[in-house]
Protein backbone atom coordinates (compact mmCIF):
# COMPACT_ATOMS: atom_id res chain seq x y z
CA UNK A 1 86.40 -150.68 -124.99
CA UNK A 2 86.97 -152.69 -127.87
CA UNK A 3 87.14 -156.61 -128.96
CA UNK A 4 89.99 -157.80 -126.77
CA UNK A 5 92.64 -161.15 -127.26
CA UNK A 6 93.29 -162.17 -123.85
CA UNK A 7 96.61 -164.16 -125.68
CA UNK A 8 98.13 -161.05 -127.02
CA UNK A 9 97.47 -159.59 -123.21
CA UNK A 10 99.93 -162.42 -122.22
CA UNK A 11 102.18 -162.40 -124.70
CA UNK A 12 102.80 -158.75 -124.77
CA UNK A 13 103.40 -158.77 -121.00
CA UNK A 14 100.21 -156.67 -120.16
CA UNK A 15 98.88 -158.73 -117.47
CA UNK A 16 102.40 -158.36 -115.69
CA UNK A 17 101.84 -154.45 -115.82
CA UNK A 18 100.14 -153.56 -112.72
CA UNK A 19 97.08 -151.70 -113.73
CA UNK A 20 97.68 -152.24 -117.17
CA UNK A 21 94.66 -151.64 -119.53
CA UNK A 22 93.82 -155.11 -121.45
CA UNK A 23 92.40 -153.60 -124.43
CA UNK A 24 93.06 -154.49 -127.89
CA UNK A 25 91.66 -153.35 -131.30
CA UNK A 26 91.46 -155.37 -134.57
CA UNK A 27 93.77 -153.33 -137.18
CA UNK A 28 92.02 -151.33 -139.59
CA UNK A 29 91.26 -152.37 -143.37
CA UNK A 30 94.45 -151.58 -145.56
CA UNK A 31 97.09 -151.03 -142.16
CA UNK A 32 99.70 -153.47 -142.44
CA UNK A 33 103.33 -153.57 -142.03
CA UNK A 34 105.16 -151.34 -139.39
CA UNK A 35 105.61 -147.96 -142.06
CA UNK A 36 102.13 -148.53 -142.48
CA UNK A 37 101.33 -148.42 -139.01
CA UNK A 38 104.12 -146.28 -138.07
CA UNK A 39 102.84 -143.61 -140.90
CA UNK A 40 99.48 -143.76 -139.40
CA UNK A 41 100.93 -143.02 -136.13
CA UNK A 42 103.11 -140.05 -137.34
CA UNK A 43 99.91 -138.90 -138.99
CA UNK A 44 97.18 -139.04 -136.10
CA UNK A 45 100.29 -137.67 -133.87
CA UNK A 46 100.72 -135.18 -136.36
CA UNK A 47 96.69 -134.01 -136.84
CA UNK A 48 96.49 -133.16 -132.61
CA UNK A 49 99.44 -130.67 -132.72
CA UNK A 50 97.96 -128.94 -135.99
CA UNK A 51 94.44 -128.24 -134.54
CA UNK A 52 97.02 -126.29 -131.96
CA UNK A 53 98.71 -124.28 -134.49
CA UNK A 54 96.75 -121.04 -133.59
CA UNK A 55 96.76 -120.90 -129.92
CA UNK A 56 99.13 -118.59 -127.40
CA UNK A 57 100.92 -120.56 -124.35
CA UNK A 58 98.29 -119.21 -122.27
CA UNK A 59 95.26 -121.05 -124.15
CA UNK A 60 96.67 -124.53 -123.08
CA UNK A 61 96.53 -124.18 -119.65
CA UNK A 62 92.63 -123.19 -118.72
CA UNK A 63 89.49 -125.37 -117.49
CA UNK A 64 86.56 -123.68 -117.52
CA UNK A 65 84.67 -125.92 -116.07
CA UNK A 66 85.06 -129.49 -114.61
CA UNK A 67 83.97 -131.26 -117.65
CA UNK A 68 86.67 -129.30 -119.77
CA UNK A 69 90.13 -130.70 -119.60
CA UNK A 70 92.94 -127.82 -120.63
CA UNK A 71 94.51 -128.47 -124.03
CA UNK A 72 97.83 -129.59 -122.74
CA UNK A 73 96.41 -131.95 -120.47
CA UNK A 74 94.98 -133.81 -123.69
CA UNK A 75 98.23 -133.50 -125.37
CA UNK A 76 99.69 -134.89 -122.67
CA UNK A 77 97.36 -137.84 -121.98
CA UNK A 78 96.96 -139.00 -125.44
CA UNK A 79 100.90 -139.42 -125.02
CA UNK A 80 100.38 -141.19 -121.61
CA UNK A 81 98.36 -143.97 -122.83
CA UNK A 82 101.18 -145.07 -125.58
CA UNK A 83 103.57 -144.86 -122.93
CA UNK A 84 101.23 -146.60 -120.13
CA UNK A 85 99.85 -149.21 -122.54
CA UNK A 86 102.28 -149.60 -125.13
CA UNK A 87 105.75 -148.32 -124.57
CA UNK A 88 106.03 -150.16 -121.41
CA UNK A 89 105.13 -153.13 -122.02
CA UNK A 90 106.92 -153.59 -125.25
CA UNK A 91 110.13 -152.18 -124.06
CA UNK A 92 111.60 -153.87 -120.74
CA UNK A 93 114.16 -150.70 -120.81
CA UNK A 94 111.81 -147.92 -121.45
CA UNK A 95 112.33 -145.29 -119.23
CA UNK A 96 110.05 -142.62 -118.51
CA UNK A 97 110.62 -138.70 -118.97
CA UNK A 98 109.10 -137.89 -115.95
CA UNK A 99 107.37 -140.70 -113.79
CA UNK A 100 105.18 -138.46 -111.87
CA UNK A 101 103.59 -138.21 -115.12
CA UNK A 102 101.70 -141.27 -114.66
CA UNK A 103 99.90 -139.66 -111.58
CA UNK A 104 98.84 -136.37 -113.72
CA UNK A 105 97.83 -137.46 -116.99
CA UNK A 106 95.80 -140.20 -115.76
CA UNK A 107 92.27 -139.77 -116.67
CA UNK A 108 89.89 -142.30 -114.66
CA UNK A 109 91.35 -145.81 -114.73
CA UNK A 110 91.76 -147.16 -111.58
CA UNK A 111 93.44 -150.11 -112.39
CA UNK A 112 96.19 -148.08 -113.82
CA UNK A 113 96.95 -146.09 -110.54
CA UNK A 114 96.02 -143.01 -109.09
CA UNK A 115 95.37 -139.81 -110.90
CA UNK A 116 94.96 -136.15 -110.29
CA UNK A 117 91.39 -134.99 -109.49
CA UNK A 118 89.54 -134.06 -113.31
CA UNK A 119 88.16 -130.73 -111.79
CA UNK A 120 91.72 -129.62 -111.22
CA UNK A 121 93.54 -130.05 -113.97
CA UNK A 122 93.64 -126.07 -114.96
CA UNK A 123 95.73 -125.47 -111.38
CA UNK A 124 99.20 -126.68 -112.80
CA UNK A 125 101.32 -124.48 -114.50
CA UNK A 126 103.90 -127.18 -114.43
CA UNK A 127 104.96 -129.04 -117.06
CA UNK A 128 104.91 -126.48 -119.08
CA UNK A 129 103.39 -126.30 -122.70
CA UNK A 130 107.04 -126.51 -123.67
CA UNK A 131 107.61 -129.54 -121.43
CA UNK A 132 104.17 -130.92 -122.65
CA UNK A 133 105.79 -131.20 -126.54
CA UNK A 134 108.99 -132.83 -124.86
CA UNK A 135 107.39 -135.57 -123.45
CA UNK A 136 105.35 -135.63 -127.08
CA UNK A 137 108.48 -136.27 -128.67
CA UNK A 138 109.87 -138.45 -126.17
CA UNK A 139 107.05 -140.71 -126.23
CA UNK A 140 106.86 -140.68 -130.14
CA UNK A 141 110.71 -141.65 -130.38
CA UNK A 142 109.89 -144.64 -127.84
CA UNK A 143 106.82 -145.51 -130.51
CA UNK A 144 109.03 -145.64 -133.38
CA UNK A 145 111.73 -147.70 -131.71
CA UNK A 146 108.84 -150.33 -131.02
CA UNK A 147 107.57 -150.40 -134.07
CA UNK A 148 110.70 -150.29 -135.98
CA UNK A 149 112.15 -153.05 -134.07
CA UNK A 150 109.39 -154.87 -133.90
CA UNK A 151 109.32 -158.18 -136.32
CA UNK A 152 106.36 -159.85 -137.91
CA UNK A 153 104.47 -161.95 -134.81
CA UNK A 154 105.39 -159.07 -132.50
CA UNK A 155 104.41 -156.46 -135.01
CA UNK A 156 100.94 -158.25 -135.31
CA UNK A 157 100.70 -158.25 -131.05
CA UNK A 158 101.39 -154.67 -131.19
CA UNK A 159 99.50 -153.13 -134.04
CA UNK A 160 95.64 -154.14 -132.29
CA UNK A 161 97.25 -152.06 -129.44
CA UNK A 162 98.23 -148.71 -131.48
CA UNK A 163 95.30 -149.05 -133.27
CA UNK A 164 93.50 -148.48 -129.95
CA UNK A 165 95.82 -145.21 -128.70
CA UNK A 166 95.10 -143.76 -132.14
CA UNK A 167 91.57 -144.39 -132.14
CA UNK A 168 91.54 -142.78 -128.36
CA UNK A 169 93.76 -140.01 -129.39
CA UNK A 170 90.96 -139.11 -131.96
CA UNK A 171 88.44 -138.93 -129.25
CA UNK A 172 90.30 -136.43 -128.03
CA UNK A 173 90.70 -134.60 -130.92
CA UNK A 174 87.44 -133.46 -131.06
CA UNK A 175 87.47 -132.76 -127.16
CA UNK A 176 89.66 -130.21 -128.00
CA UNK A 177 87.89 -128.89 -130.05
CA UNK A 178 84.66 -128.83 -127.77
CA UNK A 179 86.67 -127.90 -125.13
CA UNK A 180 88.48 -124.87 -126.16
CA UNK A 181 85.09 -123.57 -127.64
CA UNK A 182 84.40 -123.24 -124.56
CA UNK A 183 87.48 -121.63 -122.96
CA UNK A 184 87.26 -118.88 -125.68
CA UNK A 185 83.46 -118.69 -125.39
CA UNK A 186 84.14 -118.19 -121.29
CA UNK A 187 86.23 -115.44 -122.07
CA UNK A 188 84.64 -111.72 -122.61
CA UNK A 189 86.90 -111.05 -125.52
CA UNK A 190 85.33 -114.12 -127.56
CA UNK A 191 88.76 -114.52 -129.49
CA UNK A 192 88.57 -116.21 -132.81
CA UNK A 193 90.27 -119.93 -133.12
CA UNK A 194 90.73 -119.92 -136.53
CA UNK A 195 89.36 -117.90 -139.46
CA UNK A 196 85.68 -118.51 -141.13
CA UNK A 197 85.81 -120.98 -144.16
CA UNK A 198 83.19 -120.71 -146.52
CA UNK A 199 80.21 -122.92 -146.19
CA UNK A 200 78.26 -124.67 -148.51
CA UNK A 201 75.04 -122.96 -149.88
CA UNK A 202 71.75 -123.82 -148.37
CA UNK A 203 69.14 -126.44 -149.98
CA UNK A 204 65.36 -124.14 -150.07
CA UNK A 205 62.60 -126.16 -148.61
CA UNK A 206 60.94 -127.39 -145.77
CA UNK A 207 61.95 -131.10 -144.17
CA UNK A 208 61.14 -134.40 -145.75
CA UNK A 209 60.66 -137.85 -144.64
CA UNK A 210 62.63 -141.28 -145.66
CA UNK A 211 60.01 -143.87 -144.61
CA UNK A 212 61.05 -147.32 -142.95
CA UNK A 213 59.35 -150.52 -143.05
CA UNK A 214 58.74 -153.20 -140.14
CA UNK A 215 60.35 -156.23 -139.24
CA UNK A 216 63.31 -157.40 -137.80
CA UNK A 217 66.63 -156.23 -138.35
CA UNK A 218 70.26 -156.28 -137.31
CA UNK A 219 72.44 -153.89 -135.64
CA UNK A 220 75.89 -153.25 -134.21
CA UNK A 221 79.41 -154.16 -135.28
CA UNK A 222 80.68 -157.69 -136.49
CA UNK A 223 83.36 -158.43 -138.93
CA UNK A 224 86.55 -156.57 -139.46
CA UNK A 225 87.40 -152.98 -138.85
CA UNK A 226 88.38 -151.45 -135.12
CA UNK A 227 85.32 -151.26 -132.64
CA UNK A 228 84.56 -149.83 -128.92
CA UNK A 229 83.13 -153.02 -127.16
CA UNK A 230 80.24 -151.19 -126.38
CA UNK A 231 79.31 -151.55 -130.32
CA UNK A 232 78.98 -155.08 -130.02
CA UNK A 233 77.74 -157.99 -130.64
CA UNK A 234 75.95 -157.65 -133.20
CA UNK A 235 71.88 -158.34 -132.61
CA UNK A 236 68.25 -158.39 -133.96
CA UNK A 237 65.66 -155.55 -133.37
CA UNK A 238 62.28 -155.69 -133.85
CA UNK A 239 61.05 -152.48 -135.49
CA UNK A 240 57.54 -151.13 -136.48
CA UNK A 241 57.38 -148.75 -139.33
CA UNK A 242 58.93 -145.27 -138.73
CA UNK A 243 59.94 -142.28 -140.62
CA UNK A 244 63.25 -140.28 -140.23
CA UNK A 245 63.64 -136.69 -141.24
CA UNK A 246 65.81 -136.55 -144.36
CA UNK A 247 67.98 -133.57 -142.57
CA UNK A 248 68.58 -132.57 -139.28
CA UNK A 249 66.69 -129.56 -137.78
CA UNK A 250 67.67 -126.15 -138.40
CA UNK A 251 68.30 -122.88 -136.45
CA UNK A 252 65.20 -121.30 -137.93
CA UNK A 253 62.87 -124.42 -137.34
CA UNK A 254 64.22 -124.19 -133.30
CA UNK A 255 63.86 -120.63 -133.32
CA UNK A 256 59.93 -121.06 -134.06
CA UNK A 257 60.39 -123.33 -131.09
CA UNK A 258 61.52 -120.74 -129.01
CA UNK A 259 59.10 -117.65 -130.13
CA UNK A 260 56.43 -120.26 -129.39
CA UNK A 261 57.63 -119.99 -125.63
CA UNK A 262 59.41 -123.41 -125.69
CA UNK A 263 61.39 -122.65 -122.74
CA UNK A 264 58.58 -121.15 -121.18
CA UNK A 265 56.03 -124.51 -121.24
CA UNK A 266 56.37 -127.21 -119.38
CA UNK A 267 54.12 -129.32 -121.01
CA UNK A 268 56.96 -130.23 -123.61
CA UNK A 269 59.68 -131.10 -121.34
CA UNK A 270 60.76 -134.11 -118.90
CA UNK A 271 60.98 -133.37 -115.48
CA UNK A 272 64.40 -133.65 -114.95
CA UNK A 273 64.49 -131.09 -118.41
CA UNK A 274 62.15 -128.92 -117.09
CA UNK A 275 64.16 -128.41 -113.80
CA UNK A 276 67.15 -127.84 -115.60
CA UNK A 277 65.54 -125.23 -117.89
CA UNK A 278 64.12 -123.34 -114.26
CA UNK A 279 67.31 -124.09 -112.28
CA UNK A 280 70.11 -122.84 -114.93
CA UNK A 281 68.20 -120.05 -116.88
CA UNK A 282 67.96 -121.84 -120.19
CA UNK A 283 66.29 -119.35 -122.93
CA UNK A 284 68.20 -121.25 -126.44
CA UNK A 285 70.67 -123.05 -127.11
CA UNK A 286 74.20 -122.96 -125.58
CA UNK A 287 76.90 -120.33 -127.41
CA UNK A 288 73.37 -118.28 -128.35
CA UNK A 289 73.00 -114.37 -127.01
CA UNK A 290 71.17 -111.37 -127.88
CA UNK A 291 72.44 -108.46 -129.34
CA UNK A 292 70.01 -105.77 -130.18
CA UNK A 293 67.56 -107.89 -130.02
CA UNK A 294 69.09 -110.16 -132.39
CA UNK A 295 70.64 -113.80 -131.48
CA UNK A 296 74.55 -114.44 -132.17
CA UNK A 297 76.16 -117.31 -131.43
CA UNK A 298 79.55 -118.54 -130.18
CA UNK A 299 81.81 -120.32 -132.99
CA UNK A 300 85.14 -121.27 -132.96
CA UNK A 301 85.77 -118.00 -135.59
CA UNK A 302 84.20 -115.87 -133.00
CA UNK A 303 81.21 -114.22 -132.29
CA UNK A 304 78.65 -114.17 -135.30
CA UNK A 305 74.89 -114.25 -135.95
CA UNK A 306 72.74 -116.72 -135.88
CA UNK A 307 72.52 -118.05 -139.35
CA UNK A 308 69.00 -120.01 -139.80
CA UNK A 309 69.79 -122.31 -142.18
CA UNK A 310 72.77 -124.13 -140.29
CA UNK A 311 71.55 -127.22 -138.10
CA UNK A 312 70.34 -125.86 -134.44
CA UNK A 313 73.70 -126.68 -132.68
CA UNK A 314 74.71 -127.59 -128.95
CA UNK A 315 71.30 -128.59 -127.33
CA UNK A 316 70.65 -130.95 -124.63
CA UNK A 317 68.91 -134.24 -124.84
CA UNK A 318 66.17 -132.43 -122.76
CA UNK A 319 65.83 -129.62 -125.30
CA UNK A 320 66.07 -131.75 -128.21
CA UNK A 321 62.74 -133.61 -126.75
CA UNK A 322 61.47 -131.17 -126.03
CA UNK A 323 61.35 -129.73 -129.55
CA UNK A 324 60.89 -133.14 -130.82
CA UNK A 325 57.64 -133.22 -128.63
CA UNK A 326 56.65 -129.28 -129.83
CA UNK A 327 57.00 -130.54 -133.23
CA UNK A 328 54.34 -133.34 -132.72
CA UNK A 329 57.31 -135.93 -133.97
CA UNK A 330 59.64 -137.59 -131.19
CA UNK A 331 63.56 -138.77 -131.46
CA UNK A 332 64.86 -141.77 -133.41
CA UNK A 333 66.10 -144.67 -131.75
CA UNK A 334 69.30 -145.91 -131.95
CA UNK A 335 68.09 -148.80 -133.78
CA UNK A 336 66.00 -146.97 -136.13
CA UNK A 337 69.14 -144.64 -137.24
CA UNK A 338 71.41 -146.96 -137.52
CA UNK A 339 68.94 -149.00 -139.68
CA UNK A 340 67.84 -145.95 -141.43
CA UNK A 341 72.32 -145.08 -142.25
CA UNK A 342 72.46 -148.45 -144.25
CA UNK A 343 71.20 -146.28 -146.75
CA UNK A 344 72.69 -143.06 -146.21
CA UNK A 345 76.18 -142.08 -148.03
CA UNK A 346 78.83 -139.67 -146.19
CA UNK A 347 77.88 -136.43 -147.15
CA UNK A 348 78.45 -134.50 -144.01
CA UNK A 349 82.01 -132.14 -142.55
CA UNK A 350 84.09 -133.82 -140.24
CA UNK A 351 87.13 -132.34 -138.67
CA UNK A 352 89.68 -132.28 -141.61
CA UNK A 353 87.74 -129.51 -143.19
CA UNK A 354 88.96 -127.38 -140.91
CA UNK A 355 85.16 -125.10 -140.83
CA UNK A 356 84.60 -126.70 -137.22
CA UNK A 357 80.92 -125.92 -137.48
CA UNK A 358 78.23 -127.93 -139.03
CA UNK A 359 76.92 -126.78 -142.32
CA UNK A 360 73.56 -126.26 -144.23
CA UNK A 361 71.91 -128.87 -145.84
CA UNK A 362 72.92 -128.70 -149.49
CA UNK A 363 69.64 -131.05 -150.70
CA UNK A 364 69.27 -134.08 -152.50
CA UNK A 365 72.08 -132.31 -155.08
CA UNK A 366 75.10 -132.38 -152.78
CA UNK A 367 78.29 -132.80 -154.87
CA UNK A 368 80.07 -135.37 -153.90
CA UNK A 369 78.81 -137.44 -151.89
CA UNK A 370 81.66 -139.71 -150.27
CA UNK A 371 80.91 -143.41 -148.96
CA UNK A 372 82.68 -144.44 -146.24
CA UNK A 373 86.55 -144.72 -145.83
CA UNK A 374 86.08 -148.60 -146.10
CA UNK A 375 83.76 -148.60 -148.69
CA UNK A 376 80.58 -149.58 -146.78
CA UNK A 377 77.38 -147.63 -146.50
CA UNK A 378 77.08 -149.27 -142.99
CA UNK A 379 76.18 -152.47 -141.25
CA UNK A 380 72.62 -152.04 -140.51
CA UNK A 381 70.19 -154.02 -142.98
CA UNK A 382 67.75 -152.01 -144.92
CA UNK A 383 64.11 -153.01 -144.36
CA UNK A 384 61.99 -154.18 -146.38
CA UNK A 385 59.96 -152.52 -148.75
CA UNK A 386 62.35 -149.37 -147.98
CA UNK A 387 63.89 -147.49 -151.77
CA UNK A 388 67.91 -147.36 -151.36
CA UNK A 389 66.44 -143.57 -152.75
CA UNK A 390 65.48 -143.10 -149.64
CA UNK A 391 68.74 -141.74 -147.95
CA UNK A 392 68.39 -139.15 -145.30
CA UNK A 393 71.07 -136.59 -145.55
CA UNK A 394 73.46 -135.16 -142.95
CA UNK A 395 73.65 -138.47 -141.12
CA UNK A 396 77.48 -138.62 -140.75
CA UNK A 397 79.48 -135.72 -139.93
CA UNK A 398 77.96 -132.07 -138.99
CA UNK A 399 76.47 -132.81 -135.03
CA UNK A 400 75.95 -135.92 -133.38
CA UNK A 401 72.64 -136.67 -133.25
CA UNK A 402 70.30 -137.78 -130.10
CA UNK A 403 68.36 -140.45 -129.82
CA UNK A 404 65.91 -140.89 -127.34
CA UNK A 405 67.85 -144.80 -126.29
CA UNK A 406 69.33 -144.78 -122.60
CA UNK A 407 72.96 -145.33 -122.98
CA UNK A 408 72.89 -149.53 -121.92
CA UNK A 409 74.88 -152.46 -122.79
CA UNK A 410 73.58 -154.66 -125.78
CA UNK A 411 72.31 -158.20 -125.38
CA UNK A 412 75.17 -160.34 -124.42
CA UNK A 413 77.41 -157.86 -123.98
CA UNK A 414 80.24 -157.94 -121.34
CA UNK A 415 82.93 -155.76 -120.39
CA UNK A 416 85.88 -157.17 -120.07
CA UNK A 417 88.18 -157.66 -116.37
CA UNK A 418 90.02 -154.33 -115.44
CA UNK A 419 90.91 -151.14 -117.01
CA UNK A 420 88.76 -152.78 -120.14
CA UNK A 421 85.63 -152.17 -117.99
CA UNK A 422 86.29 -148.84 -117.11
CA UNK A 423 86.25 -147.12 -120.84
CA UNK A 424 83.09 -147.77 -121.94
CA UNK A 425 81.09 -150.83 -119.03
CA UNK A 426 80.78 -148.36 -115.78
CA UNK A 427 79.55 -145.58 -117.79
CA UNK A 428 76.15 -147.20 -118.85
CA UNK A 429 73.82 -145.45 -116.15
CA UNK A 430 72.46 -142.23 -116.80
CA UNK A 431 73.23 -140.92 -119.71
CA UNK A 432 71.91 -141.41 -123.96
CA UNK A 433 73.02 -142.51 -127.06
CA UNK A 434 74.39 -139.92 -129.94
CA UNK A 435 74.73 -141.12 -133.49
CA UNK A 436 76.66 -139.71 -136.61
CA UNK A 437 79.62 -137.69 -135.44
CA UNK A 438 80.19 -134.06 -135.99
CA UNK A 439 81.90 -131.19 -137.18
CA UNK A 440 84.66 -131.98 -135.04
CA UNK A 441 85.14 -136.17 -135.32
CA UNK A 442 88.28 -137.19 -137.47
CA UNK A 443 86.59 -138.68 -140.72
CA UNK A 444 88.39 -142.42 -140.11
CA UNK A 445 87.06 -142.66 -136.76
CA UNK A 446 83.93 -142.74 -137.19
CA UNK A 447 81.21 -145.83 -138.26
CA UNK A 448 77.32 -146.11 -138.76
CA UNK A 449 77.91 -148.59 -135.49
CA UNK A 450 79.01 -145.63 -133.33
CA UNK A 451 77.83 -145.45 -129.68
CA UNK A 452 78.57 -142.27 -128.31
CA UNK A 453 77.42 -141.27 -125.24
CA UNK A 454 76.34 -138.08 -122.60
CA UNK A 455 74.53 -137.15 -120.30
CA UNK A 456 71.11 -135.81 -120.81
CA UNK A 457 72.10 -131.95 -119.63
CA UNK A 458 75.04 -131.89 -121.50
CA UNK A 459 75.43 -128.80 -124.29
CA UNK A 460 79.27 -128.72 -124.63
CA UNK A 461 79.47 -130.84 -127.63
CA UNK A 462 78.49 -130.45 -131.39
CA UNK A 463 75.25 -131.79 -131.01
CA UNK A 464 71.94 -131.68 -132.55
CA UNK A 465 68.58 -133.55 -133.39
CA UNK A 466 66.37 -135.39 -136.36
CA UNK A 467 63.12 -135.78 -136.37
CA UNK A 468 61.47 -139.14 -136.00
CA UNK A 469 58.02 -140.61 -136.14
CA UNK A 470 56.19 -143.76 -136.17
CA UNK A 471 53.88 -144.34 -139.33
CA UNK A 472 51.87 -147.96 -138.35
């Protein structure tokens, strides 16, 4: 998942655990000390149990659908992988609350043991959501004991390791977000998650371009910071000259898509796209119904209409080609974004803003526009012959973006023995790349190096498209 120290894996007795998960992250920029790291715990811990804050008993308990995990079950495995792969092997009395625990809030690593099956994870009533916040707290009082106790060579073995939980728990963050979308979208009364927030107003204009030059560039993580192996190493590309839409495309542009009979032509879809369009009735994008012959949409504040300035939201990788193709343009690589987000600042909503849907473009004018949390505009070197001017906008934050790369393993790269494997190695077969993060990623976890990954039919997730196209 991440770069890994085979010595701290020794010294920090996971090699004795069976199953354990050798995984280690470097600390971030600026975390040091163990209130440091213990603060950033208390605050990551913290951010999961306020994005709960509005929901009944009842909403933590339903899956919708196999790819949808109930919201206590990611409360409750975010707290099972400190225990699992911190907790235990830093404390050789740690005892757990429950140990059957280990067996139901296991997600999919095999070296760790056997797990409940994923599709039935909304049959147990038991624990309770009640229970689910006790064995929060119990595995938060075990964190602080480590890290309190902990002195200056064992602090340094342990902080790569909380890094990593913290960085995981943030991935599942935003699947809670995704994912109770969806449980409230499932259910007739379309309850509201939490109240509207005001968005920003709306640039006037139709899409630009940010041209690219050739030549050969560099891309993927190296240096400090935490990384998921599957960012690394760091490598050349050879590009030709391209073009990237300066903002992402909007619910008007896709409508035009649609009233063009989009879903109706086969001529601008993959096969695999086109089946799925036939087999599962797809007429726009996911959340998006008719009402009087007017299209709504599913948000996490309810049921409201489709808005055409906001960026077209939870499409496919077949639909977004499919426009791309209708559009006589084509997807970006994931070379050519990340390239292209050397030059781009932050200016995008992430999940502390609370809105939980992606916003308008607000135009070249958008007040402020933040850099990164470390400072950095992103790894990626600009091409030459290519105006720092030319940023595109909305690359970070707002949707994650697809590219039209498979999801594969960069040059050189290779995953690492047990659990290690598992997170990020086994999953490189059938599915694409997404840049930029969305609506719903935690602001400090995300990077221009970012690999995220689904497959091609997936809608679930905040995702949406730029425009690419070559200009040799």
């Amino acid at each position: 998942m991440i770069a890994t120290r085979a010595a701290d894996a020794k010294e920090v007795g996971l090699e004795a655990e069976p199953g354990g998960e050798q995984v280690f992250a470097e600390a971030l920029p600026g975390v040091s000390g163990s209130e440091s790291l213990l603060e950033r715990y208390r605050r990551v811990r913290r951010f999961s149990e306020e994005l709960c804050q509005t929901l009944e008993p009842e909403d933590y308990v339903i899956q919708t659908m196999p790819e949808v995990s109930p919201t206590k079950w990611h409360l409750a495995h975010t707290s099972w992988f400190f225990e699992t792969f911190v907790a235990k092997p830093c404390l050789n009395d740690y005892r757990p609350l429950n140990p059957q625990y280990a067996f139901l809030f296991n997600s999919y690593y095999n070296a760790a043991g056997k797990m409940h099956a994923r599709a039935q994870r909304g049959l147990l009533s038991r624990p309770t959501v009640k229970e689910t916040y006790d064995y929060r707290r119990h595995v938060d009082e075990t964190m602080e004991r480590c890290l309190h106790s902990a002195d200056g060579p064992a602090l340094a073995r342990l902080e790569p390791l909380v890094i990593l939980g913290l960085n995981h728990e943030q991935q599942h963050q935003e699947l809670m977000l995704t994912d109770i979308k969806h449980v409230f979208w499932t259910n007739p009364l379309r309850p509201c998650f939490r109240p509207e927030k005001p968005m920003p107003k709306a640039a006037d204009g139709a899409c630009g371009w940010c041209h690219f030059g050739p030549g050969i560039y560099s891309i993927g993580h190296e240096g400090e910071g935490f990384y998921f192996d599957n960012e690394a190493p760091r490598h050349q590309v050879c590009l030709t000259a391209f073009a990237l839409a300066d903002r992402l495309v909007t619910n008007q542009e896709y409508l035009q898509f649609m009233q063009d009979g989009g879903y109706q032509r086969p001529e601008f879809w993959l096969s695999l796209g086109w089946a799925a369009v036939c087999d599962r009735g797809w007429t726009a994008p996911f959340y998006w119904e008719q009402r009087d012959g007017a299209w709504w949409m599913m948000t996490l504040a309810g049921m409201r209409p489709v808005r055409p300035c906001e960026p077209v939201c939870h499409i496919s990788y077949f639909e977004a080609d499919a426009y791309a193709r209708w559009a006589g343009a084509r997807l970006p690589t994931e070379a050519e974004w990340e390239t292209a987000a050397a030059s781009a600042l932050w200016d995008g909503q992430f999940a502390e803003s609370g809105r939980f849907h992606p916003a308008p473009d607000a135009g070249g004018d958008a007040s402020p526009r933040r850099p990164p949390p470390d400072g950095r505009l992103g790894e990626a070197s600009l091409p030459a012959g290519t105006s720092s001017s030319e940023a595109p906008r909305q690359m970070f934050g707002e949707l994650w973006q697809w590219t039209q790369s498979a999801y594969s393993p960069y040059p050189g790269y290779q995953p690492a023995a047990g659990a290690l494997g598992e997170y990020n190695g086994k999953f490189m077969c059938n599915q694409y790349v997404l840049r930029g993060a969305s609506c719903a990623t935690p602001r400090s976890h995300v990077r221009a190096t970012y690999r995220n990954f689904f497959p091609p039919d997936a809608r679930w997730q905040f995702s949406g498209l730029r425009l690419a196209k070559d200009t040799a």
